[in-house]
PDB file of N, CA and C in Angstrom:
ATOM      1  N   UNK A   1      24.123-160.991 -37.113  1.00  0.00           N
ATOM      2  CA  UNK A   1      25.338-161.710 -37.431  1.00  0.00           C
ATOM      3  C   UNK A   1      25.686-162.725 -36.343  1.00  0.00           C
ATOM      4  N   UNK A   2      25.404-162.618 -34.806  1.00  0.00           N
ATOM      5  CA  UNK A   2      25.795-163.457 -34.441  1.00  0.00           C
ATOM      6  C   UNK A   2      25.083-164.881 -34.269  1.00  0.00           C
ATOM      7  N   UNK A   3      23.648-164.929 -35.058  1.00  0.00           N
ATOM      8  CA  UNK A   3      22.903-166.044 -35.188  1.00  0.00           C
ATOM      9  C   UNK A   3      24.400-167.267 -35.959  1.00  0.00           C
ATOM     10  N   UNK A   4      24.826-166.706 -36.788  1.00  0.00           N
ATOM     11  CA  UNK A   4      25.541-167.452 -37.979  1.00  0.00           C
ATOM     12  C   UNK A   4      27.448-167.199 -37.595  1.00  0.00           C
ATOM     13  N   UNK A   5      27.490-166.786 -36.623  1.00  0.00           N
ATOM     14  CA  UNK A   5      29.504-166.427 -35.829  1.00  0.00           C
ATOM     15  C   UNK A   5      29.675-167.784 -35.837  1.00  0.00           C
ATOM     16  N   UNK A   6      30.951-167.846 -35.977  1.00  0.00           N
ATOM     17  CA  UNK A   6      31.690-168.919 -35.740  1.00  0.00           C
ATOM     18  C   UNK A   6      32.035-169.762 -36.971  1.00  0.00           C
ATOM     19  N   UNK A   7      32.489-170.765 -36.539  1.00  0.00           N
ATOM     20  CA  UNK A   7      33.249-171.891 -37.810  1.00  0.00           C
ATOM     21  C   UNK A   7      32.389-172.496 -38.131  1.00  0.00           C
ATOM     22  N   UNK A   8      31.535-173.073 -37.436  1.00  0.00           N
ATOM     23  CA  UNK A   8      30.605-174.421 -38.017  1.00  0.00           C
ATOM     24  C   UNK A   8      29.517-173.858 -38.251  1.00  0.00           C
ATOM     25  N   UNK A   9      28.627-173.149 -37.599  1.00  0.00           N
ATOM     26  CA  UNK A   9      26.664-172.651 -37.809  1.00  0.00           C
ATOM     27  C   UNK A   9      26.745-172.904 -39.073  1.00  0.00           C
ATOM     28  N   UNK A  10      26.938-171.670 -40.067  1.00  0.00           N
ATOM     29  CA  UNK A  10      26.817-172.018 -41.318  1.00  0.00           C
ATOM     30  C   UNK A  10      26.901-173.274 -41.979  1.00  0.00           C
ATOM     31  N   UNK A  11      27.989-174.065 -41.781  1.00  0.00           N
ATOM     32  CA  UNK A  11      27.900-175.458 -42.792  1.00  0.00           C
ATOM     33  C   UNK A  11      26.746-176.173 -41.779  1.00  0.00           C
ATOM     34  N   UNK A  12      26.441-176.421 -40.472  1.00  0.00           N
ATOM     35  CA  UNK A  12      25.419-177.092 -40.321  1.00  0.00           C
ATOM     36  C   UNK A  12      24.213-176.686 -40.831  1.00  0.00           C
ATOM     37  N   UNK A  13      23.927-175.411 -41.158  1.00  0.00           N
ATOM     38  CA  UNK A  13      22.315-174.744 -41.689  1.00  0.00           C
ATOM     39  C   UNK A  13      22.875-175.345 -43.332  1.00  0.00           C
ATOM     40  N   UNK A  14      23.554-175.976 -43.578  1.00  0.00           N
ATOM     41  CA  UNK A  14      24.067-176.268 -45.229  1.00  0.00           C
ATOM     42  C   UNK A  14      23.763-177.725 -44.832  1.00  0.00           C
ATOM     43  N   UNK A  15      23.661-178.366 -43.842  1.00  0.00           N
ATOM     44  CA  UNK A  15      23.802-179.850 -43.660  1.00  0.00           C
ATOM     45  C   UNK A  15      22.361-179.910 -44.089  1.00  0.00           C
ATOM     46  N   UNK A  16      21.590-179.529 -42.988  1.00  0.00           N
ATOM     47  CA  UNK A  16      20.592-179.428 -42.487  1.00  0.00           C
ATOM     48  C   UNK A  16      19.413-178.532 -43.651  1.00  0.00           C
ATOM     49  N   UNK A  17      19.864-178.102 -44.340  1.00  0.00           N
ATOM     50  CA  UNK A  17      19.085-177.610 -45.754  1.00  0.00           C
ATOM     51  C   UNK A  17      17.560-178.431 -46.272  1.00  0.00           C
ATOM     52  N   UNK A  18      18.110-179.156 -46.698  1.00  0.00           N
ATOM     53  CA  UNK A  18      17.252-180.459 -47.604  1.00  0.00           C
ATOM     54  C   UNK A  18      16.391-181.224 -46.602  1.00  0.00           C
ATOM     55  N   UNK A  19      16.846-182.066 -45.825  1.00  0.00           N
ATOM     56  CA  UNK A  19      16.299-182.997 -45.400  1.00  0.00           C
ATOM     57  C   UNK A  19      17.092-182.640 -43.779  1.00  0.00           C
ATOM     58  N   UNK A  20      15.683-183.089 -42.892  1.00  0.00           N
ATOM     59  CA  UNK A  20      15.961-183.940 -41.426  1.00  0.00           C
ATOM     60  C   UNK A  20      17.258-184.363 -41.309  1.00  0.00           C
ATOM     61  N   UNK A  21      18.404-184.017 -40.137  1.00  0.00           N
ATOM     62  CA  UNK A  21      19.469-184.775 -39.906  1.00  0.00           C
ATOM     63  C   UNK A  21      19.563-185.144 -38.564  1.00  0.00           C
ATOM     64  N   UNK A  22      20.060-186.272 -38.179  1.00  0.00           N
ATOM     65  CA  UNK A  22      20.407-186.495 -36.856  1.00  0.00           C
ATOM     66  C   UNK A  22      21.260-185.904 -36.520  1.00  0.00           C
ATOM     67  N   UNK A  23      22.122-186.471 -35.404  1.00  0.00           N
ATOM     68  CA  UNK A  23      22.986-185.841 -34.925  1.00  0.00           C
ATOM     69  C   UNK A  23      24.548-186.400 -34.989  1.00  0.00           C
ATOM     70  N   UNK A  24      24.764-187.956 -35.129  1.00  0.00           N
ATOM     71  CA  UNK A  24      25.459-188.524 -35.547  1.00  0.00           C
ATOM     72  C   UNK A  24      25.714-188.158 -37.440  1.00  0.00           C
ATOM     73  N   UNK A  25      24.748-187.990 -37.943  1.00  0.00           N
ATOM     74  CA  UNK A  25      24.579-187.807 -39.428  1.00  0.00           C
ATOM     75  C   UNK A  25      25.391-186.635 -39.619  1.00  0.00           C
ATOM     76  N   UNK A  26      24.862-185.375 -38.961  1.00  0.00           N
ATOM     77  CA  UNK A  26      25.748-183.874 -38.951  1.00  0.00           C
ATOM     78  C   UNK A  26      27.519-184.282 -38.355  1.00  0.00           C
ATOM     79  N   UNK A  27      27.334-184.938 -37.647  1.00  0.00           N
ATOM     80  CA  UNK A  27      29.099-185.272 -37.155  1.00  0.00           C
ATOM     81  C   UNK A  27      29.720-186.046 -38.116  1.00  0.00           C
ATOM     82  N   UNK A  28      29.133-187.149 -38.530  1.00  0.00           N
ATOM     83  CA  UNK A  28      30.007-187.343 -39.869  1.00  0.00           C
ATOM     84  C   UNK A  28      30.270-186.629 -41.079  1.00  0.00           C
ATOM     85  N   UNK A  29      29.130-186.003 -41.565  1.00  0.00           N
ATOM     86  CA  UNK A  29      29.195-184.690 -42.737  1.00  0.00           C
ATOM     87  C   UNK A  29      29.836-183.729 -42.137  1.00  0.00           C
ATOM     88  N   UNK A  30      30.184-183.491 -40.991  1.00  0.00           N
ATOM     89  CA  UNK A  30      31.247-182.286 -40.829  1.00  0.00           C
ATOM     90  C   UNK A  30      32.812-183.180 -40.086  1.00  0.00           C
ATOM     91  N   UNK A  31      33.285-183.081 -40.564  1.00  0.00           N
ATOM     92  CA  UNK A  31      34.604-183.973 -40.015  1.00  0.00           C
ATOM     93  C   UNK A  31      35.751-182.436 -39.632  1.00  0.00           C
ATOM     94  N   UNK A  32      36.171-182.727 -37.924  1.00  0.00           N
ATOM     95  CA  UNK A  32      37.154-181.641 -37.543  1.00  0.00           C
ATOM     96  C   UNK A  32      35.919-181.238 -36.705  1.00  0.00           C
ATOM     97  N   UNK A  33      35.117-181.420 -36.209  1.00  0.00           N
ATOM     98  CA  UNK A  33      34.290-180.654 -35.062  1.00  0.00           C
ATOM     99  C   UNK A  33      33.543-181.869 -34.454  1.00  0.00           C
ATOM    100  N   UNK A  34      33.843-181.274 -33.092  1.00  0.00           N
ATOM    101  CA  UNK A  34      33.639-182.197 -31.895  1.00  0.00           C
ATOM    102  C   UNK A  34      31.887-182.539 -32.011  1.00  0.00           C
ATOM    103  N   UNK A  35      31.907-183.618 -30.714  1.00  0.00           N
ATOM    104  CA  UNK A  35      30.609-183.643 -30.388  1.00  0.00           C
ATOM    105  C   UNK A  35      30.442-182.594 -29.723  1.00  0.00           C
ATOM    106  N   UNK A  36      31.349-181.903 -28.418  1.00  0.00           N
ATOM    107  CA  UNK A  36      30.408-180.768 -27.640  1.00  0.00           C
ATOM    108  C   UNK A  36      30.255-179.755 -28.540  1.00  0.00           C
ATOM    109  N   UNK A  37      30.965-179.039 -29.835  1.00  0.00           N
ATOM    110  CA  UNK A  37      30.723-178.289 -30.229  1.00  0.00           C
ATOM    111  C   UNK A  37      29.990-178.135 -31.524  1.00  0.00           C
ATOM    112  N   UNK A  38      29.664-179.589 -31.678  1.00  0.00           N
ATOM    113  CA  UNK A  38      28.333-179.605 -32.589  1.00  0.00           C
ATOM    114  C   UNK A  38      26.957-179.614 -31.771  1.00  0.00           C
ATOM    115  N   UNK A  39      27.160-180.205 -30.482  1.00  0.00           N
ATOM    116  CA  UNK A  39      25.940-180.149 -29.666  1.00  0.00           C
ATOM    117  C   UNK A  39      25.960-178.626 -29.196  1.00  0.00           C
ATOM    118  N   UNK A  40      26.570-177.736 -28.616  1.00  0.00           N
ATOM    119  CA  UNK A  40      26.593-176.204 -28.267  1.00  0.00           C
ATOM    120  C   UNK A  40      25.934-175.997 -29.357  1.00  0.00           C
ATOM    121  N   UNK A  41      26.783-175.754 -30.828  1.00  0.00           N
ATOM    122  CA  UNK A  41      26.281-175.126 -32.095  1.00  0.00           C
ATOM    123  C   UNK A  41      24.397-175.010 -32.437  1.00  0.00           C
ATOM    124  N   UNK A  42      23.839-176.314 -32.175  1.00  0.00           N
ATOM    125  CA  UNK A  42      22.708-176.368 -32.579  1.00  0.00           C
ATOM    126  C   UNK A  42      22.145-175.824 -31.456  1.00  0.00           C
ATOM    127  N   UNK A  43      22.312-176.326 -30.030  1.00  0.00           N
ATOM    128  CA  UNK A  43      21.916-175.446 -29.096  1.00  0.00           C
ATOM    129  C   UNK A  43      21.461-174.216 -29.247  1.00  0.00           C
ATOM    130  N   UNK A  44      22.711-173.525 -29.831  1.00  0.00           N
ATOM    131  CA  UNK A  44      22.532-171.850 -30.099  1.00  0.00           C
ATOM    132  C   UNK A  44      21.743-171.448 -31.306  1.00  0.00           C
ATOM    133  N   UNK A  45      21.943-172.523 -32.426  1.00  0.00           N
ATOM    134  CA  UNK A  45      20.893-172.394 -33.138  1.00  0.00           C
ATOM    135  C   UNK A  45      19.342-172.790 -33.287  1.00  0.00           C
ATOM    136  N   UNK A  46      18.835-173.057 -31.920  1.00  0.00           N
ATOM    137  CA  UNK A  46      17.798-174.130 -31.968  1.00  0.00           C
ATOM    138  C   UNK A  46      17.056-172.692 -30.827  1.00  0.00           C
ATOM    139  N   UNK A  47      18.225-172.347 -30.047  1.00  0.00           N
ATOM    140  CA  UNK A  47      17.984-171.457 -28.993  1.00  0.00           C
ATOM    141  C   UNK A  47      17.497-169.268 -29.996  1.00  0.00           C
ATOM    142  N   UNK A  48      17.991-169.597 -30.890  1.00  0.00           N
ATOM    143  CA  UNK A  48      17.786-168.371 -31.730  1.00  0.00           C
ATOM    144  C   UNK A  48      16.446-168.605 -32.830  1.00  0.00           C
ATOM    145  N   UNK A  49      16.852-169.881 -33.054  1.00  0.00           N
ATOM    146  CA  UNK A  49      15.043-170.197 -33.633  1.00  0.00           C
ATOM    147  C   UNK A  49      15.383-170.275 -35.444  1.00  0.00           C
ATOM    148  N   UNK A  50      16.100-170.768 -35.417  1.00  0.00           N
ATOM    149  CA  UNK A  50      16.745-171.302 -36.773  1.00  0.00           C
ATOM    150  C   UNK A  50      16.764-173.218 -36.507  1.00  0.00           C
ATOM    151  N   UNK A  51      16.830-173.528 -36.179  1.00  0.00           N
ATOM    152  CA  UNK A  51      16.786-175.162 -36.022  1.00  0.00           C
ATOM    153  C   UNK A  51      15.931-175.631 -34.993  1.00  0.00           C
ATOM    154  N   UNK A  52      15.212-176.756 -35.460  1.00  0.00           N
ATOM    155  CA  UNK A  52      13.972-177.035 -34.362  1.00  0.00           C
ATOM    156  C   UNK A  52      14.754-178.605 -34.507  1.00  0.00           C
ATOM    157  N   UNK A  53      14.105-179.305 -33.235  1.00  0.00           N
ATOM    158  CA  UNK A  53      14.871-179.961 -32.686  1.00  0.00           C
ATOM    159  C   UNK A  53      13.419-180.951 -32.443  1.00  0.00           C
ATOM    160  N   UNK A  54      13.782-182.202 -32.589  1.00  0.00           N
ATOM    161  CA  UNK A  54      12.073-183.313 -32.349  1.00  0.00           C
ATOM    162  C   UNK A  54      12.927-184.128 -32.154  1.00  0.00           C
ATOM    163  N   UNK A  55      11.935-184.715 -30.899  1.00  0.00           N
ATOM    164  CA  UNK A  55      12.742-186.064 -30.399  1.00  0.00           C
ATOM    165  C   UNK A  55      11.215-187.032 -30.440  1.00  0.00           C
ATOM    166  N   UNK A  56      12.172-188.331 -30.966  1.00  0.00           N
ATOM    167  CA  UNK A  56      10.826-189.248 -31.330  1.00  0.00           C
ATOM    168  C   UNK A  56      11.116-190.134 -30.424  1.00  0.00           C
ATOM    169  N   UNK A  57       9.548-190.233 -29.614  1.00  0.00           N
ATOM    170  CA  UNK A  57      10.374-191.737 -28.810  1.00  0.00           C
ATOM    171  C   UNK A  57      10.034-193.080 -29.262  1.00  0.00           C
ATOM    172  N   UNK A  58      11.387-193.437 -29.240  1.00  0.00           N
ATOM    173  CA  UNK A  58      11.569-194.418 -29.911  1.00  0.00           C
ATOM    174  C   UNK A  58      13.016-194.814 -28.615  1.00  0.00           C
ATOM    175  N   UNK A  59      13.091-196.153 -29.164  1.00  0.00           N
ATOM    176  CA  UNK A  59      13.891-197.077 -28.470  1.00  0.00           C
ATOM    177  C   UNK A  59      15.635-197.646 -29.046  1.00  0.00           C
ATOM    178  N   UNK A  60      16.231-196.873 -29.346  1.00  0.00           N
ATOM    179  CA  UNK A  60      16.741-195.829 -28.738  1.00  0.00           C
ATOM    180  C   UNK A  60      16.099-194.195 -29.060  1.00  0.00           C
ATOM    181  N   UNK A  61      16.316-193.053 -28.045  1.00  0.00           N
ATOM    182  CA  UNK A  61      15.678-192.048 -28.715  1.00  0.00           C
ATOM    183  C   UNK A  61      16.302-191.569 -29.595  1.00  0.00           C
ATOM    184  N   UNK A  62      15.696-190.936 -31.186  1.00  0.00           N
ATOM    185  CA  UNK A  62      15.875-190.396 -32.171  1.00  0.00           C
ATOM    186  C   UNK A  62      15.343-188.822 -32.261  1.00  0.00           C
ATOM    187  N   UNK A  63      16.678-187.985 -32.438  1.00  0.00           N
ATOM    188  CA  UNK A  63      16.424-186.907 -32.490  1.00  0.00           C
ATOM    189  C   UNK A  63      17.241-186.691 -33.650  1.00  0.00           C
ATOM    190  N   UNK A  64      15.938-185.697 -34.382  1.00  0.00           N
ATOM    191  CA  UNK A  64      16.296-184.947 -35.772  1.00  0.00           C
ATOM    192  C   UNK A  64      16.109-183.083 -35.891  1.00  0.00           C
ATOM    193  N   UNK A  65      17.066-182.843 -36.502  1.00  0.00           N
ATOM    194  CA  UNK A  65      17.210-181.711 -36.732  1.00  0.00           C
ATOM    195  C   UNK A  65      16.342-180.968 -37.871  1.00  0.00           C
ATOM    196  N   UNK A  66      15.957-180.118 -38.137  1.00  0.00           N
ATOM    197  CA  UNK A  66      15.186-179.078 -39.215  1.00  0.00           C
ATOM    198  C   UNK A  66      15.714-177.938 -39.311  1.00  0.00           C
ATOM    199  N   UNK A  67      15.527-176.922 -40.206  1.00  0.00           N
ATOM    200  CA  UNK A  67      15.580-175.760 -40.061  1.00  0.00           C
ATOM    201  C   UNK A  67      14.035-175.201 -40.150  1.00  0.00           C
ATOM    202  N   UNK A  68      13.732-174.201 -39.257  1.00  0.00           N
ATOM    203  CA  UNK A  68      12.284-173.612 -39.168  1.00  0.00           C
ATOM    204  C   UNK A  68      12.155-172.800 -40.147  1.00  0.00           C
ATOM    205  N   UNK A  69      10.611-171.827 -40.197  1.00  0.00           N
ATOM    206  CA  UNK A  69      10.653-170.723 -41.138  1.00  0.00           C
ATOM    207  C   UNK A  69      11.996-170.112 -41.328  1.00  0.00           C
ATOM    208  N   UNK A  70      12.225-169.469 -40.165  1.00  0.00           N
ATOM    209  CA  UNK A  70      13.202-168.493 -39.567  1.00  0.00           C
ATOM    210  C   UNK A  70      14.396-168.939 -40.471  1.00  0.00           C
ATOM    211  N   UNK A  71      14.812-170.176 -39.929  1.00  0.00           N
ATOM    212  CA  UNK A  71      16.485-170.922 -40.976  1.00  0.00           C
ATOM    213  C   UNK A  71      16.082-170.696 -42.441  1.00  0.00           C
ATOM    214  N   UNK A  72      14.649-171.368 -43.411  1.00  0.00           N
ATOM    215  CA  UNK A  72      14.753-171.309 -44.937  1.00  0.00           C
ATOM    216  C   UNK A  72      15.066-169.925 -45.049  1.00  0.00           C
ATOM    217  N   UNK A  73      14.306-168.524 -44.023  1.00  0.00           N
ATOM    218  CA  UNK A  73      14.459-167.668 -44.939  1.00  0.00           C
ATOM    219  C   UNK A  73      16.087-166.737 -44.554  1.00  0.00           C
ATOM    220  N   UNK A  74      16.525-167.562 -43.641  1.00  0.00           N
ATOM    221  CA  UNK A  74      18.221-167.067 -43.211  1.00  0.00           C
ATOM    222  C   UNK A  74      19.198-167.965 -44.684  1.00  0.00           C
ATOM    223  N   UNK A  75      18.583-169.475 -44.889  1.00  0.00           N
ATOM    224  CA  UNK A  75      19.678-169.895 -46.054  1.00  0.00           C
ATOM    225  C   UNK A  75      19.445-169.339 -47.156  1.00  0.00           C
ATOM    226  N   UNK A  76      18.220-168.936 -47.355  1.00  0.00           N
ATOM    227  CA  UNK A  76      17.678-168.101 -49.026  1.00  0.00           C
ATOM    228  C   UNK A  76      18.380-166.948 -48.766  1.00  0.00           C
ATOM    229  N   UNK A  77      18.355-166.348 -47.580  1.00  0.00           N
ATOM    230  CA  UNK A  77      19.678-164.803 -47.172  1.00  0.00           C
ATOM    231  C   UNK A  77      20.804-165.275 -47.748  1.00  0.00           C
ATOM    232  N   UNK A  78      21.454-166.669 -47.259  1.00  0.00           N
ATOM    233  CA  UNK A  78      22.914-166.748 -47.437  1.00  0.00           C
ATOM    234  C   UNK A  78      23.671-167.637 -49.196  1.00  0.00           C
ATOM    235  N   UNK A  79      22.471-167.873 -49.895  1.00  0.00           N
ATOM    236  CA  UNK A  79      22.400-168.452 -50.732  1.00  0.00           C
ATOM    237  C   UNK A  79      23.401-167.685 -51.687  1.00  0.00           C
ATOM    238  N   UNK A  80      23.415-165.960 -51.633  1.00  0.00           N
ATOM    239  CA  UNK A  80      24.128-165.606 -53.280  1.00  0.00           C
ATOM    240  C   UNK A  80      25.373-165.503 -52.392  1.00  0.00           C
ATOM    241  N   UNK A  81      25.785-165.658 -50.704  1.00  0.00           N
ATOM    242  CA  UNK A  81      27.433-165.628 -50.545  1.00  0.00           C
ATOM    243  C   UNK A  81      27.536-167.251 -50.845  1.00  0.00           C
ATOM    244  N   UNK A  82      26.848-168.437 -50.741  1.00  0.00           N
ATOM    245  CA  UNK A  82      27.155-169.438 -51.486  1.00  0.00           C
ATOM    246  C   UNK A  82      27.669-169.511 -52.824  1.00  0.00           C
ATOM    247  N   UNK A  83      27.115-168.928 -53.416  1.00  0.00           N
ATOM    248  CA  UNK A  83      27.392-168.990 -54.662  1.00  0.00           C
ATOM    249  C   UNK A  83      28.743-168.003 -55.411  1.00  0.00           C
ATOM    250  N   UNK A  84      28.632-167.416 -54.655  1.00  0.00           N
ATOM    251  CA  UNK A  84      30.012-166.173 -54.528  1.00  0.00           C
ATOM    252  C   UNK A  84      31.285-166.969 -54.240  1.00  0.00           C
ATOM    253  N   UNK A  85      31.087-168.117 -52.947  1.00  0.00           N
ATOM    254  CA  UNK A  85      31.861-168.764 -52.734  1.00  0.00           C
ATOM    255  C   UNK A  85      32.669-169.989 -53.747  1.00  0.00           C
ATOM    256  N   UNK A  86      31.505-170.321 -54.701  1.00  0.00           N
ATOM    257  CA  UNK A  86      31.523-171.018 -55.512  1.00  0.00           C
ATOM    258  C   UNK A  86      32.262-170.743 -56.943  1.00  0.00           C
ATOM    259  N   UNK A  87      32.053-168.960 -56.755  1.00  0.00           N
ATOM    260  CA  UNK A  87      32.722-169.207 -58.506  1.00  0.00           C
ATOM    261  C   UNK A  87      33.872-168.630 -57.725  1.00  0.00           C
ATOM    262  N   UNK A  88      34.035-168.392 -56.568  1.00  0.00           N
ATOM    263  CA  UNK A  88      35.641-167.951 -55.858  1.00  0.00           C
ATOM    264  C   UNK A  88      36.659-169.291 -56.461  1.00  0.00           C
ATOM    265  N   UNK A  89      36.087-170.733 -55.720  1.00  0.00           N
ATOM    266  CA  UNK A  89      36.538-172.070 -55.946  1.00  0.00           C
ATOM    267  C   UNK A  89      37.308-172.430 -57.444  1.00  0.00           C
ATOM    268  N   UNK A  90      36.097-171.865 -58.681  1.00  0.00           N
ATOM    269  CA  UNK A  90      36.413-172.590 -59.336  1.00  0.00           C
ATOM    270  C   UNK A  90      37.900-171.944 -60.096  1.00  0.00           C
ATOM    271  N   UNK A  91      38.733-172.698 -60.905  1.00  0.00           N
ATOM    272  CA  UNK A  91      39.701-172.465 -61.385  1.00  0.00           C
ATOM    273  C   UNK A  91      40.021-170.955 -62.614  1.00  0.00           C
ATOM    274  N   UNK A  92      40.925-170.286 -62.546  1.00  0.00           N
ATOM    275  CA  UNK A  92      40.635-169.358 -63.620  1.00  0.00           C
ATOM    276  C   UNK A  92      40.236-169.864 -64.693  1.00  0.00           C
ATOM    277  N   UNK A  93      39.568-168.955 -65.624  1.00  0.00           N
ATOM    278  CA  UNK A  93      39.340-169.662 -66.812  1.00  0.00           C
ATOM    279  C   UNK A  93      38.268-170.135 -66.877  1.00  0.00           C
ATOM    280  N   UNK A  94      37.551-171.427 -65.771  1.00  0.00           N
ATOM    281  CA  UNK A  94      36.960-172.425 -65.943  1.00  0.00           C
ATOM    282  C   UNK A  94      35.260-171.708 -65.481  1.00  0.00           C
ATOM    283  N   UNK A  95      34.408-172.389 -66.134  1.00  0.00           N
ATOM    284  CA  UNK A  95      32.993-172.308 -66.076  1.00  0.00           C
ATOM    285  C   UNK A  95      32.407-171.716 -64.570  1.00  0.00           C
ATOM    286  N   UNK A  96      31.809-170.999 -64.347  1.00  0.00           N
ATOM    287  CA  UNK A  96      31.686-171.265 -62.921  1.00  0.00           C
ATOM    288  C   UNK A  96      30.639-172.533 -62.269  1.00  0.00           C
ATOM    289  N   UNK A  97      30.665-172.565 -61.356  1.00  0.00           N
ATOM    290  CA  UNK A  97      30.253-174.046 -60.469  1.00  0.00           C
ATOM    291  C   UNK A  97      28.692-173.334 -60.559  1.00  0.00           C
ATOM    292  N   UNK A  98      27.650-174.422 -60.721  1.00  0.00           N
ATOM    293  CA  UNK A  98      26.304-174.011 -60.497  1.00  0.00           C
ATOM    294  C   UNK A  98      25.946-174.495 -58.977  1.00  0.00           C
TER     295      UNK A  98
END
């Protein structure tokens, strides 16, 4: 549990799902969390072995985020409280959210 504590881990392993993100990219998709504590966050997740971290050199340097083995098979873990979360959201009555 404490790979995933706190406010943000989770929505960044949700950023970071699909595709490569920078780091500017994750700070705008999460709005209300700092730079140091988006930079700590991945830290700790990069440091537990859920997010791998590549820096390309390039001019300026470009660094992108992943999730490793380790992260797909932690979001495929967290996938049915996603979805739990989801038909929590939707309105009584109404369809649930796919």
């Amino acid at each position: 549990m404490h790979v995933i504590e706190g406010k943000w881990k989770v929505l960044i392993l949700w950023e970071i799902r699909d595709l490569p993100r920078r780091f500017g990219e994750l700070r705008r998709a999460l709005p209300g969390i700092s730079e140091k504590v988006l930079a700590q966050q991945l830290r700790e997740l990069e440091t537990d072995g859920i997010v791998h971290r590549e820096v390309h050199e390039t001019v300026p340097p470009k660094v992108e985020y992943t999730l490793t083995e380790e992260g797909r098979e932690l979001d495929a873990a967290l996938e049915p409280l996603g979805a739990w979360g989801r038909r929590r959201m939707a309105p009584p009555g109404a369809a649930a959210v796919a």
